[in-house]
PDB file of N, CA and C in Angstrom:
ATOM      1  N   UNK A   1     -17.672 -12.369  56.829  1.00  0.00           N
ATOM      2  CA  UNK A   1     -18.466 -11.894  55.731  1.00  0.00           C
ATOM      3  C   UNK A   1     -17.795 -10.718  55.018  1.00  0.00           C
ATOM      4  N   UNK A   2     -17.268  -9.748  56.140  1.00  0.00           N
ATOM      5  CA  UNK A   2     -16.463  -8.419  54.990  1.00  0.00           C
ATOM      6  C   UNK A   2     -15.185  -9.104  54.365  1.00  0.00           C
ATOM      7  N   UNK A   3     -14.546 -10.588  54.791  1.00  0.00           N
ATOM      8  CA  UNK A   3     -13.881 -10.946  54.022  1.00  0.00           C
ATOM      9  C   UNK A   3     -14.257 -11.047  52.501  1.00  0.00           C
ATOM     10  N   UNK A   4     -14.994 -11.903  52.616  1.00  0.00           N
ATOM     11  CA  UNK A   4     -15.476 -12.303  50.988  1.00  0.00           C
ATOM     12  C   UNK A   4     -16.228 -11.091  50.057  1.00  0.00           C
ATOM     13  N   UNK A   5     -16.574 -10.149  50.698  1.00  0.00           N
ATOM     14  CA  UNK A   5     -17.017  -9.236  49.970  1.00  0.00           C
ATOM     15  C   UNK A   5     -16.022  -8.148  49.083  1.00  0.00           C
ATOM     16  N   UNK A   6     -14.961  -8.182  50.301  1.00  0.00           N
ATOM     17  CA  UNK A   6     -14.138  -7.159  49.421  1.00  0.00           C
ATOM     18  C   UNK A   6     -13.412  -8.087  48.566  1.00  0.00           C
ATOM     19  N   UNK A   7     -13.285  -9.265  48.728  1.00  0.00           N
ATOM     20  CA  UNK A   7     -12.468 -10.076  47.830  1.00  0.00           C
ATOM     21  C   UNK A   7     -13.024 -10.634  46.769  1.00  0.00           C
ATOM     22  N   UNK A   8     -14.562 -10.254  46.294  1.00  0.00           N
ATOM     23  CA  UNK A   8     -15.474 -10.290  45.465  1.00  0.00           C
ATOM     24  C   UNK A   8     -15.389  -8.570  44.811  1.00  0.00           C
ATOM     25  N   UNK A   9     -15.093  -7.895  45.129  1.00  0.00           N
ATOM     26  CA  UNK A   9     -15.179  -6.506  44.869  1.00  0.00           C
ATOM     27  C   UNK A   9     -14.127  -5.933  44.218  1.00  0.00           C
ATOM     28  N   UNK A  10     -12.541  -6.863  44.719  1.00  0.00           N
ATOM     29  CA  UNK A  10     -11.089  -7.080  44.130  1.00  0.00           C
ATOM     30  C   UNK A  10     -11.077  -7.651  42.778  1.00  0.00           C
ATOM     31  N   UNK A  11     -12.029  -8.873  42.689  1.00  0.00           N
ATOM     32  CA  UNK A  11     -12.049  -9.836  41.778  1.00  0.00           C
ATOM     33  C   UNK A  11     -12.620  -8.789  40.583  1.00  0.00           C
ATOM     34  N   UNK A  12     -14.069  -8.223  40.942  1.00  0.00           N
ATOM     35  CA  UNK A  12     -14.827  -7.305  39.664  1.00  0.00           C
ATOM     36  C   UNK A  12     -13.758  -6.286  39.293  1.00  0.00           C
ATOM     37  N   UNK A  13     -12.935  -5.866  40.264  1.00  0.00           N
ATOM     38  CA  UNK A  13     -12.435  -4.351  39.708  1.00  0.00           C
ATOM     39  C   UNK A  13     -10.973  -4.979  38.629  1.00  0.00           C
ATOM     40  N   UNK A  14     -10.792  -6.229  39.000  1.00  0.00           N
ATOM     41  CA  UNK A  14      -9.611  -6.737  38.207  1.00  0.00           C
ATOM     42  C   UNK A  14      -9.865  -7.338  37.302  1.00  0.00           C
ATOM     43  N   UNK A  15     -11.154  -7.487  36.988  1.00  0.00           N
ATOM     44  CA  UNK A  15     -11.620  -8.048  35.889  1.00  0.00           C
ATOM     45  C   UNK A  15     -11.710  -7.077  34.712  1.00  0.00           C
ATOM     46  N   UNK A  16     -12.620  -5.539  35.135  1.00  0.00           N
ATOM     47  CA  UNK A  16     -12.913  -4.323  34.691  1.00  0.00           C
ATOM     48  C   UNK A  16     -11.782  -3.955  34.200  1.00  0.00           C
ATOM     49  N   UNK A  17     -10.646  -3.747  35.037  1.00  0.00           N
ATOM     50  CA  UNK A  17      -9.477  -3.355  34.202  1.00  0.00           C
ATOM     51  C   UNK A  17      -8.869  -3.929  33.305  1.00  0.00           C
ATOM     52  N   UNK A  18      -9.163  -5.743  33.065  1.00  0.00           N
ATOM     53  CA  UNK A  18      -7.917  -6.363  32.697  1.00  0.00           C
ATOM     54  C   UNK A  18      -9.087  -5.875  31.159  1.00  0.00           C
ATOM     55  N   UNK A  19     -10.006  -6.148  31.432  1.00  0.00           N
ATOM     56  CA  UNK A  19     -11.457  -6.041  30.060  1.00  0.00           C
ATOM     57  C   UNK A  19     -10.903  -4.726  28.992  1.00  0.00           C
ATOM     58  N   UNK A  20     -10.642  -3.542  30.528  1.00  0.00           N
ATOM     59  CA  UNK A  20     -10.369  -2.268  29.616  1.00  0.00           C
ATOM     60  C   UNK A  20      -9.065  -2.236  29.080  1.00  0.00           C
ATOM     61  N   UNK A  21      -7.800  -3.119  28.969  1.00  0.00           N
ATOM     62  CA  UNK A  21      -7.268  -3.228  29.157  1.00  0.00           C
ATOM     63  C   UNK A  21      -6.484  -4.081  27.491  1.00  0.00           C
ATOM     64  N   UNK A  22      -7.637  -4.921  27.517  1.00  0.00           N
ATOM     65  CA  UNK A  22      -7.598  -5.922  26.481  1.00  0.00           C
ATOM     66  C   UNK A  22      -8.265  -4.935  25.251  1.00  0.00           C
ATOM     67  N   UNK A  23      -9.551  -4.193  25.588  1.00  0.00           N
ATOM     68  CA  UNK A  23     -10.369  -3.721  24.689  1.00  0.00           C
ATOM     69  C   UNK A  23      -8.954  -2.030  23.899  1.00  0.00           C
ATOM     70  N   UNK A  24      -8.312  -1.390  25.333  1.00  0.00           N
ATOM     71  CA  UNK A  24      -8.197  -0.402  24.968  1.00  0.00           C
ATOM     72  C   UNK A  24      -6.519  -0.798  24.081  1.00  0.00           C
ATOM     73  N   UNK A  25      -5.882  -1.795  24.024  1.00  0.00           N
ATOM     74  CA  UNK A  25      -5.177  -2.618  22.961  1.00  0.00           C
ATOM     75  C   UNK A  25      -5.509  -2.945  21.535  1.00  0.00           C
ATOM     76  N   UNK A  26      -6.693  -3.354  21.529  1.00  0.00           N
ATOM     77  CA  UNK A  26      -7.221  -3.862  20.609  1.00  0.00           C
ATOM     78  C   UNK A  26      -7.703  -2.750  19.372  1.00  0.00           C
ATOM     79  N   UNK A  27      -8.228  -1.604  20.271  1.00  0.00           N
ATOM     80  CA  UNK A  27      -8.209  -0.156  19.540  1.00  0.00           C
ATOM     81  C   UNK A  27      -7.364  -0.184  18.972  1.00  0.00           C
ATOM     82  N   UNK A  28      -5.774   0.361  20.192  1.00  0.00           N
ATOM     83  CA  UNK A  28      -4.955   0.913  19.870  1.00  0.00           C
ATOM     84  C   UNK A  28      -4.547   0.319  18.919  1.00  0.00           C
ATOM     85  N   UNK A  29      -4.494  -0.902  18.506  1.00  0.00           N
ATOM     86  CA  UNK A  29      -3.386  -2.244  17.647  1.00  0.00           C
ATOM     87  C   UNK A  29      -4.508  -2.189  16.370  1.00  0.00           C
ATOM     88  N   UNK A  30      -5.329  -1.797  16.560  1.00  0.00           N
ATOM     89  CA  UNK A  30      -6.172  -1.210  14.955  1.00  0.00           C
ATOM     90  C   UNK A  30      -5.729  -0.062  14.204  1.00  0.00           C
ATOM     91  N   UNK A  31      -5.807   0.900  15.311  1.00  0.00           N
ATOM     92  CA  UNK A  31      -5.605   2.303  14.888  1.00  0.00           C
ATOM     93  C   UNK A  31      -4.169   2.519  13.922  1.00  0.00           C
ATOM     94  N   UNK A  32      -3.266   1.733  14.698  1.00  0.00           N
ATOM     95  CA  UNK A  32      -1.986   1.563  14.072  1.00  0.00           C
ATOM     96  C   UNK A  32      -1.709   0.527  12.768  1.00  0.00           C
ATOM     97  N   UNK A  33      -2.751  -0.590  12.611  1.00  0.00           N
ATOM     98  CA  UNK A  33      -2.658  -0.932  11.467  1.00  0.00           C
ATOM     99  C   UNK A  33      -3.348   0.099  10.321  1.00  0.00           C
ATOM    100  N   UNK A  34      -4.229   0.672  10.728  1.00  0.00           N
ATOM    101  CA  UNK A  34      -4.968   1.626   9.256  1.00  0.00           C
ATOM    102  C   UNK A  34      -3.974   2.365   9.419  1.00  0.00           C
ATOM    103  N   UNK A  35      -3.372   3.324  10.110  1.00  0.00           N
ATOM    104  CA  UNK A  35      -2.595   4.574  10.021  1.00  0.00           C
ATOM    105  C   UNK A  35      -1.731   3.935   9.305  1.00  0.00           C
ATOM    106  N   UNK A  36      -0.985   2.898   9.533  1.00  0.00           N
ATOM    107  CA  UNK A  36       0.690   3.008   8.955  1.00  0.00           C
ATOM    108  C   UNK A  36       0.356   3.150   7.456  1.00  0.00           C
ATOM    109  N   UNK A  37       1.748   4.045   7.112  1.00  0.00           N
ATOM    110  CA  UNK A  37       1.826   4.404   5.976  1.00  0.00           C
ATOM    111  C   UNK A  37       1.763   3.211   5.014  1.00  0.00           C
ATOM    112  N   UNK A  38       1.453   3.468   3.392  1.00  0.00           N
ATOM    113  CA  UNK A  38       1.161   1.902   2.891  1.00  0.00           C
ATOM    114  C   UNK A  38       2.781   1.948   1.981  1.00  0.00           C
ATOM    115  N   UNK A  39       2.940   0.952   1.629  1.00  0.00           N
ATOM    116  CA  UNK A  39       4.239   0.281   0.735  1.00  0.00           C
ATOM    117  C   UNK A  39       4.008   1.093  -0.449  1.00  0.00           C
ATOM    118  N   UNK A  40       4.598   2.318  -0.798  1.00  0.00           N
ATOM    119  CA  UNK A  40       4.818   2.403  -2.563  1.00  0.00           C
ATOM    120  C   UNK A  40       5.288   1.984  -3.386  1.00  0.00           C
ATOM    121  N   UNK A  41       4.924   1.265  -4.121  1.00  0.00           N
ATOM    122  CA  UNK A  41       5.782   0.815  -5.313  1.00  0.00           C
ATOM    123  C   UNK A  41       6.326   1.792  -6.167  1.00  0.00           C
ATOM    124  N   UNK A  42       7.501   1.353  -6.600  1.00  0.00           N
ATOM    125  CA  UNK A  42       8.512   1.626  -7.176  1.00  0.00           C
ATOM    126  C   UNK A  42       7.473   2.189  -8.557  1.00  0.00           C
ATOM    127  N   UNK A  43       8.711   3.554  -8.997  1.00  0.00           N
ATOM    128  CA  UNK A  43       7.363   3.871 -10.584  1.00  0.00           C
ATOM    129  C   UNK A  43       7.971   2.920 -11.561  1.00  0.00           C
ATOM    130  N   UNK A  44       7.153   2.835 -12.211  1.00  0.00           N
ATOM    131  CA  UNK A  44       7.176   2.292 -13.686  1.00  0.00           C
ATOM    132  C   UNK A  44       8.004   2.473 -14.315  1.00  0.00           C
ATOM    133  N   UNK A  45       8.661   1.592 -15.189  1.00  0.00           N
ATOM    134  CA  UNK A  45       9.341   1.985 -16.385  1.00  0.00           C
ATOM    135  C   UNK A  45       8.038   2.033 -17.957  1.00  0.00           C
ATOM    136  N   UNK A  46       8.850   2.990 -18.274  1.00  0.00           N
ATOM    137  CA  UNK A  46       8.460   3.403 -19.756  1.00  0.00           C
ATOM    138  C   UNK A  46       7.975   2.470 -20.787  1.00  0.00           C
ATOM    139  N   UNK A  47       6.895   2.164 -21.545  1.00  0.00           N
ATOM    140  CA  UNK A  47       6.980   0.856 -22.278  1.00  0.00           C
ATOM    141  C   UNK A  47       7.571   1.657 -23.147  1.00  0.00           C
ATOM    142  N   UNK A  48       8.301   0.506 -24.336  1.00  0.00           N
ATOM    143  CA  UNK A  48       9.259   1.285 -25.238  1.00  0.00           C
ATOM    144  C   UNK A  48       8.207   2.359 -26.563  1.00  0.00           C
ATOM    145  N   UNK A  49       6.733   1.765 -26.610  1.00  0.00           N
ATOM    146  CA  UNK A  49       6.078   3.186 -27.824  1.00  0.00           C
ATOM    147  C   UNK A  49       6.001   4.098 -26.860  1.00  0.00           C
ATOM    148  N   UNK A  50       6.036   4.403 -25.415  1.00  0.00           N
ATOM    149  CA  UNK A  50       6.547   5.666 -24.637  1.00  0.00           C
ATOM    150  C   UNK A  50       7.730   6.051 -25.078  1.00  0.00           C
ATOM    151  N   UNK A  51       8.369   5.532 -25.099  1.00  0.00           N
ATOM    152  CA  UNK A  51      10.336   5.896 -25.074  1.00  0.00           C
ATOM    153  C   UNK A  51      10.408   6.491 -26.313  1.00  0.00           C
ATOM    154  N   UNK A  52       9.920   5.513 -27.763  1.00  0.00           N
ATOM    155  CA  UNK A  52       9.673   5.760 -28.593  1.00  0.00           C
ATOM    156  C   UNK A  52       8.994   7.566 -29.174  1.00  0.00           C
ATOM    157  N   UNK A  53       7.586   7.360 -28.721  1.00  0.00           N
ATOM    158  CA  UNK A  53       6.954   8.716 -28.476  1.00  0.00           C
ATOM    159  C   UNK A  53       7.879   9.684 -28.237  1.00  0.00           C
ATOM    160  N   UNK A  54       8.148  10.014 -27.210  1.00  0.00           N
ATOM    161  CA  UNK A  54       9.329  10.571 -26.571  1.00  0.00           C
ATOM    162  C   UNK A  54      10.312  11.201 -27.113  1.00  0.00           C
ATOM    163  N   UNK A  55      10.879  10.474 -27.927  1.00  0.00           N
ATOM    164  CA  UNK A  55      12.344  10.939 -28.760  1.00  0.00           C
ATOM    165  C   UNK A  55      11.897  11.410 -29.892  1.00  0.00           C
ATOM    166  N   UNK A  56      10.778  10.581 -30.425  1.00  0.00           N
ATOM    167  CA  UNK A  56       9.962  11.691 -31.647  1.00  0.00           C
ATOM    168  C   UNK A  56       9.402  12.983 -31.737  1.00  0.00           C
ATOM    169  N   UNK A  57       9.174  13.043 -30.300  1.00  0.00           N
ATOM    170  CA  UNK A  57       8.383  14.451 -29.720  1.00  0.00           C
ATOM    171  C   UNK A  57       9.674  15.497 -29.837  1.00  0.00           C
ATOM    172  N   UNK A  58      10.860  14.504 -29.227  1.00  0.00           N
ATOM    173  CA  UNK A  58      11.896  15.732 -28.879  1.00  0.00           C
ATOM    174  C   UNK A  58      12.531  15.693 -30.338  1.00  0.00           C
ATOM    175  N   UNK A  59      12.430  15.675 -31.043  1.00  0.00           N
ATOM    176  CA  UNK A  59      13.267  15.030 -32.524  1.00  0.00           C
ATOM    177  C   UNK A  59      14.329  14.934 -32.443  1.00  0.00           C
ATOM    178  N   UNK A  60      14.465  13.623 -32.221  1.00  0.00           N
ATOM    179  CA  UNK A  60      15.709  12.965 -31.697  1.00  0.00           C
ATOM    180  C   UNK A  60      15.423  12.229 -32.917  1.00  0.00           C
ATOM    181  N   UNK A  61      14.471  11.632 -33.861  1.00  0.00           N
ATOM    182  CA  UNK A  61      14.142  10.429 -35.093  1.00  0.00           C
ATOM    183  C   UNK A  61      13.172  11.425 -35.157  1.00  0.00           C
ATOM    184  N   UNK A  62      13.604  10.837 -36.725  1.00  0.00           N
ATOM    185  CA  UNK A  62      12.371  11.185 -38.177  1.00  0.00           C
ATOM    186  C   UNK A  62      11.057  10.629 -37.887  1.00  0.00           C
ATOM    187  N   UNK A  63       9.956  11.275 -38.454  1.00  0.00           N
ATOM    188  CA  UNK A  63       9.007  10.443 -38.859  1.00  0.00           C
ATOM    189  C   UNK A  63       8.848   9.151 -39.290  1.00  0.00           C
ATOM    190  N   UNK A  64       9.973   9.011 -40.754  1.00  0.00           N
ATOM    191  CA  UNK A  64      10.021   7.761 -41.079  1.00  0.00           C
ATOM    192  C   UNK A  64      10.855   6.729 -40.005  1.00  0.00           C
ATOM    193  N   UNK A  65      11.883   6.881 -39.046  1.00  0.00           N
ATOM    194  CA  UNK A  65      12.482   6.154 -38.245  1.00  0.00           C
ATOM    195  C   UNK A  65      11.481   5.878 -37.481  1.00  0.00           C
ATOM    196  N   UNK A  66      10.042   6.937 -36.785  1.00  0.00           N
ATOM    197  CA  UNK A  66       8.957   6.414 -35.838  1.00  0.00           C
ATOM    198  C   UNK A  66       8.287   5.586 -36.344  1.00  0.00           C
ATOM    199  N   UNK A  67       8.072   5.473 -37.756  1.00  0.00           N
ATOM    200  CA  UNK A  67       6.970   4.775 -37.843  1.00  0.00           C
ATOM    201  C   UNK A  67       7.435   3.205 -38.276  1.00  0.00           C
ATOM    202  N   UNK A  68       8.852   3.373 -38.700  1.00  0.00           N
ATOM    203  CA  UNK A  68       9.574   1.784 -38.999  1.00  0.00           C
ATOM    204  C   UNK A  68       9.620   1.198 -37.514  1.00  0.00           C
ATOM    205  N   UNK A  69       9.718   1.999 -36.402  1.00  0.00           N
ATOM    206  CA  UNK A  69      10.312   1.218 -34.913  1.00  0.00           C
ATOM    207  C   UNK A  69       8.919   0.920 -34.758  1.00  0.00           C
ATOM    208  N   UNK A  70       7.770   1.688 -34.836  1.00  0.00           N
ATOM    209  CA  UNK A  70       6.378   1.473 -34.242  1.00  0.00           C
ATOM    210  C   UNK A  70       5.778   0.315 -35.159  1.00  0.00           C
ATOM    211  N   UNK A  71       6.165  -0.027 -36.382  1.00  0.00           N
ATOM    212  CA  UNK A  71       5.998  -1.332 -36.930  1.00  0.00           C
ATOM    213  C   UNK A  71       6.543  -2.226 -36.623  1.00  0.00           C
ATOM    214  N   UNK A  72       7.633  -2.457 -36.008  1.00  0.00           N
ATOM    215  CA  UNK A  72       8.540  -3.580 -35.584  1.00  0.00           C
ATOM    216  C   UNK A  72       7.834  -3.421 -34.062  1.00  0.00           C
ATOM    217  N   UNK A  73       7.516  -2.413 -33.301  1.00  0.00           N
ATOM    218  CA  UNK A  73       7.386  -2.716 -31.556  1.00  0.00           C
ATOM    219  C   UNK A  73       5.800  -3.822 -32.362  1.00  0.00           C
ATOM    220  N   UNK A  74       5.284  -3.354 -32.925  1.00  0.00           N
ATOM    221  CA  UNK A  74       3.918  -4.015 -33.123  1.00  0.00           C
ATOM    222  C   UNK A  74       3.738  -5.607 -33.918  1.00  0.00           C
ATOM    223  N   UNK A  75       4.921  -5.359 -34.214  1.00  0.00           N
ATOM    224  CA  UNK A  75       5.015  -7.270 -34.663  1.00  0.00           C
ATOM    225  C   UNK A  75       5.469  -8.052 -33.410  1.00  0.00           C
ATOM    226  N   UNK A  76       6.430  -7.204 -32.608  1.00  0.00           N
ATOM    227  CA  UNK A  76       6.518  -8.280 -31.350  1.00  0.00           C
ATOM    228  C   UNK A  76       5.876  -8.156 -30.717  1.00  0.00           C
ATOM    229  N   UNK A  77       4.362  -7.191 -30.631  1.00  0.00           N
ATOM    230  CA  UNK A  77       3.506  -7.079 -29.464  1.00  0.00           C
ATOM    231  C   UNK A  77       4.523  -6.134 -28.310  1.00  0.00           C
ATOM    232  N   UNK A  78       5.491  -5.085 -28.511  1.00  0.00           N
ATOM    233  CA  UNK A  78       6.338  -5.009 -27.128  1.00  0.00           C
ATOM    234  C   UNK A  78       5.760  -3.673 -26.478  1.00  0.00           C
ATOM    235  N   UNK A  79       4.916  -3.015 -27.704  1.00  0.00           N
ATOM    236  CA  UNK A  79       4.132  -2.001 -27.421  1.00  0.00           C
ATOM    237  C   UNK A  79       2.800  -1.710 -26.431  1.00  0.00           C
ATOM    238  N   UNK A  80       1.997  -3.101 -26.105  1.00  0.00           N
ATOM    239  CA  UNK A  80       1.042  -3.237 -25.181  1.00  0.00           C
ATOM    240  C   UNK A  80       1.172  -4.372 -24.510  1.00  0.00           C
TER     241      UNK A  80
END
């Protein structure tokens, strides 16, 4: 009889651990998916009425040169 008991008592405690075991993985293998850092994407490039903007601000082009390029970005749509 003290056979089967402790070998019933082996069985629960190896069960308990393998349980805590599986559970305290399953945390851990969470915890580490939210933490990891996320993928940054690369920045943006400039659309060209930025670029545009830009060189007008710094007067690099006239008024009249901004507003001939900002009529042409707006016939090809390259502006939005």
């Amino acid at each position: 009889m003290m056979h089967s008991t402790a070998g019933a008592a082996f069985w629960s405690v190896t069960v308990l651990v393998l349980w805590l075991l599986v559970m305290g993985g399953s945390a851990w293998a969470a915890v580490r998916l939210i933490r990891r850092p996320r993928r940054q994407l690369p920045p943006s490039l400039p659309s060209p009425l930025e670029i545009l903007e830009r060189r007008f601000a710094a007067g690099e082009i006239t008024r009249d040169d901004f507003d001939e390029a900002r009529a042409r970005l707006r016939e090809h749509n390259l502006d939005l």
